[in-house]
Protein backbone atom coordinates (compact mmCIF):
# COMPACT_ATOMS: atom_id res chain seq x y z
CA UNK A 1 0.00 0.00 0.00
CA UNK A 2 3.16 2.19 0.91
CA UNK A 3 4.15 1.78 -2.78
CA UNK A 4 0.60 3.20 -4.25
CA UNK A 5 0.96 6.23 -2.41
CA UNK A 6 4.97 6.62 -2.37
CA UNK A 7 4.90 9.19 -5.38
CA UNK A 8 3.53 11.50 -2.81
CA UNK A 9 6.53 11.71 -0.91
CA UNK A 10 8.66 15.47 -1.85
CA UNK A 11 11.57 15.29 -2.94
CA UNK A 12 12.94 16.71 0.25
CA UNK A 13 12.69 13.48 1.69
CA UNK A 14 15.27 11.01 1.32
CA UNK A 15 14.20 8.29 4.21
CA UNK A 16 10.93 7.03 5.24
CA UNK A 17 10.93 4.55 7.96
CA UNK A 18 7.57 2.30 8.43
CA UNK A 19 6.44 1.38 11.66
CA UNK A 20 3.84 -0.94 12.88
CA UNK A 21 2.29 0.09 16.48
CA UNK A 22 0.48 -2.31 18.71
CA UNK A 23 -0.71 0.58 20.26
CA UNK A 24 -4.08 1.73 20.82
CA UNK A 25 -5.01 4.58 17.96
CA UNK A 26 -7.83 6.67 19.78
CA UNK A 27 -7.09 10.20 19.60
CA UNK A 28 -9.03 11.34 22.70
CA UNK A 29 -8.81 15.10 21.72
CA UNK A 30 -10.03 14.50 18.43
CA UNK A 31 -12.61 11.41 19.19
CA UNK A 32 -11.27 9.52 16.22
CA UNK A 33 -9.45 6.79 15.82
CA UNK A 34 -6.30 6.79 14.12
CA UNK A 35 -5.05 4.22 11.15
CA UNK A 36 -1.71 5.54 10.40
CA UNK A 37 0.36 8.78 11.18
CA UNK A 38 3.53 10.61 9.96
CA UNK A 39 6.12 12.60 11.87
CA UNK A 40 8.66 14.49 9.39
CA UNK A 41 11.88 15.98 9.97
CA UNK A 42 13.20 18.63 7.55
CA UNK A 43 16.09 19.19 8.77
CA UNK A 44 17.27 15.34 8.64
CA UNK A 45 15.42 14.97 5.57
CA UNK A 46 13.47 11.62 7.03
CA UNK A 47 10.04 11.14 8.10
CA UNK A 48 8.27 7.95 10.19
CA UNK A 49 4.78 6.36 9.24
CA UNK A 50 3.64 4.28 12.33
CA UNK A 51 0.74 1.86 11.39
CA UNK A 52 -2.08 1.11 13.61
CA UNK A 53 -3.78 -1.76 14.57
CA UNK A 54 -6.70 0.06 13.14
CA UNK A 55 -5.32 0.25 9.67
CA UNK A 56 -5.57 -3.90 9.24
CA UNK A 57 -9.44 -3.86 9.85
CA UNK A 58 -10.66 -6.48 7.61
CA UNK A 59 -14.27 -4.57 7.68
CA UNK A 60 -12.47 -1.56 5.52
CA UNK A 61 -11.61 -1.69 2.00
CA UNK A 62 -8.12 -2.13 0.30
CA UNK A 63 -9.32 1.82 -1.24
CA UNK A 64 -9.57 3.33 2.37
CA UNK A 65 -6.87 2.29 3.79
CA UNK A 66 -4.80 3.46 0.33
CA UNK A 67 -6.94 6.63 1.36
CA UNK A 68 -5.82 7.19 4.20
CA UNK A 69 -2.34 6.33 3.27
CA UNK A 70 -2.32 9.67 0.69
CA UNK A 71 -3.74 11.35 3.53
CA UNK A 72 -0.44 11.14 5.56
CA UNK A 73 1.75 11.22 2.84
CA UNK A 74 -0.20 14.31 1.66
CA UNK A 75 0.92 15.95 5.08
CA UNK A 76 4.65 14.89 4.50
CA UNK A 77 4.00 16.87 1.23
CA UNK A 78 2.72 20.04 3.29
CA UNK A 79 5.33 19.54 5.79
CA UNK A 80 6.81 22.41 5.52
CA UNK A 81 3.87 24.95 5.13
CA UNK A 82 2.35 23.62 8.09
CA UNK A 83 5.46 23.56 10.27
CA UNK A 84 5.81 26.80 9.23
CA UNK A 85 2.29 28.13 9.79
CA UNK A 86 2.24 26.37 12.80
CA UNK A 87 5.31 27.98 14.26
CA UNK A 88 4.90 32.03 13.20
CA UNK A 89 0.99 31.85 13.03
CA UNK A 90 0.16 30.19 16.81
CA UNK A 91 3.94 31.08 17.65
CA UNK A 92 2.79 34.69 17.87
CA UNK A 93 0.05 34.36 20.11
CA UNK A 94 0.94 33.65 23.98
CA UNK A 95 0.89 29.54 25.05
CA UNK A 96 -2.65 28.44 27.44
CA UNK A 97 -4.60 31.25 26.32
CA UNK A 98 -7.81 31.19 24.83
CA UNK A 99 -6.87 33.04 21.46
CA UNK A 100 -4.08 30.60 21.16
CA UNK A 101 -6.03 27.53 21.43
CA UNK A 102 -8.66 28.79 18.63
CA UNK A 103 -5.59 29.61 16.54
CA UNK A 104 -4.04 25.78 16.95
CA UNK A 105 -7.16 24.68 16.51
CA UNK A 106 -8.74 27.02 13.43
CA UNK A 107 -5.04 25.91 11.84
CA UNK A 108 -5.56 22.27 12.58
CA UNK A 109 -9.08 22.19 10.79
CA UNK A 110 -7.68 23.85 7.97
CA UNK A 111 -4.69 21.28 7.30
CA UNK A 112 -6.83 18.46 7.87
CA UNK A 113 -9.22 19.06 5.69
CA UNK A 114 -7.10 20.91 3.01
CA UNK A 115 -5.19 17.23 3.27
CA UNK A 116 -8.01 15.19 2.88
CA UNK A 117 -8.65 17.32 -0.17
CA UNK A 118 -5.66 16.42 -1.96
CA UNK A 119 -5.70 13.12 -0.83
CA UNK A 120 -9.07 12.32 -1.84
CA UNK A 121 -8.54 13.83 -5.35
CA UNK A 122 -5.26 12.26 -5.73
CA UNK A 123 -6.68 8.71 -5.62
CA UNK A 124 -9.40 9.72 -7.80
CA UNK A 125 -6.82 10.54 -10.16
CA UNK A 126 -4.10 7.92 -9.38
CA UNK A 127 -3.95 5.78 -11.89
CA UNK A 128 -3.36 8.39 -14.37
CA UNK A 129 -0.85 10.22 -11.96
CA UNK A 130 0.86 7.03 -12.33
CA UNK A 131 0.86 6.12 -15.49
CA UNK A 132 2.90 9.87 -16.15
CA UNK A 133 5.37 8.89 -13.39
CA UNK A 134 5.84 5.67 -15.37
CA UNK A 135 6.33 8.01 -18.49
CA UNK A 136 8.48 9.90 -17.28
CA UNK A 137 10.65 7.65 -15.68
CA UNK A 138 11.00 5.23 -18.62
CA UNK A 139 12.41 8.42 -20.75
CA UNK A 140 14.70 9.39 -18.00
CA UNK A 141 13.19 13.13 -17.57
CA UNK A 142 12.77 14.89 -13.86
């Protein structure tokens, strides 16, 4: 599944270690339940995608999980932005107040679904994003 969603990954990142987590994936805050996440580091030029328990449910289809796959790989893509955004958006506004938590939390709506976006419309589209990676790959071009 890593492999039909791999293309995502920038070019920034040279390393991407895969993890499997026996680990419960209930985000509390969020009152969801996690199948996969991705932790990124610029600076080493690496990122980690830790698998859940959740992602092997046999009641969801081979297309979800891929879904949900492009999701995080989306956010590796966005990495930077977000950091960014993250850091000199909420960064600006003092820690534990009220204004800062609405900020976090106005900017975490806004990635999420901005990432589900993309990663909804790049499986839509995947097999013909694909096939022009193929393309371009067999005649050598960037």
């Amino acid at each position: 599944d890593v492999e039909a969603v791999g293309f995502l990954a920038p070019p920034w990142c040279t390393a991407l270690a895969v993890d499997y987590s026996d680990a419960p994936s209930l985000d509390a805050a969020e009152g969801s339940i996690h199948l996969a996440s991705i932790s990124t580091s610029e600076i080493y030029r690496s990122a980690h995608l830790i698998i859940f328990p959740a992602y092997f449910n046999p009641q969801d289809s081979e297309a979800k999980r891929r879904e949900h796959l492009a999701h995080e790989f989306v956010h590796l893509a966005l990495a930077p932005l977000t950091d960014w955004a993250r850091d000199r958006l909420v960064g600006m506004i003092e820690d534990g107040t009220q204004l800062h938590k609405m900020a976090n939390a106005e900017l975490l709506a806004r990635v999420e679904s901005g990432t589900q976006d993309l990663a909804r419309s790049v499986m839509r589209h995947q097999g013909r994003l694909l096939e022009g990676a193929r393309l371009k790959f067999q005649r050598g071009t960037p």
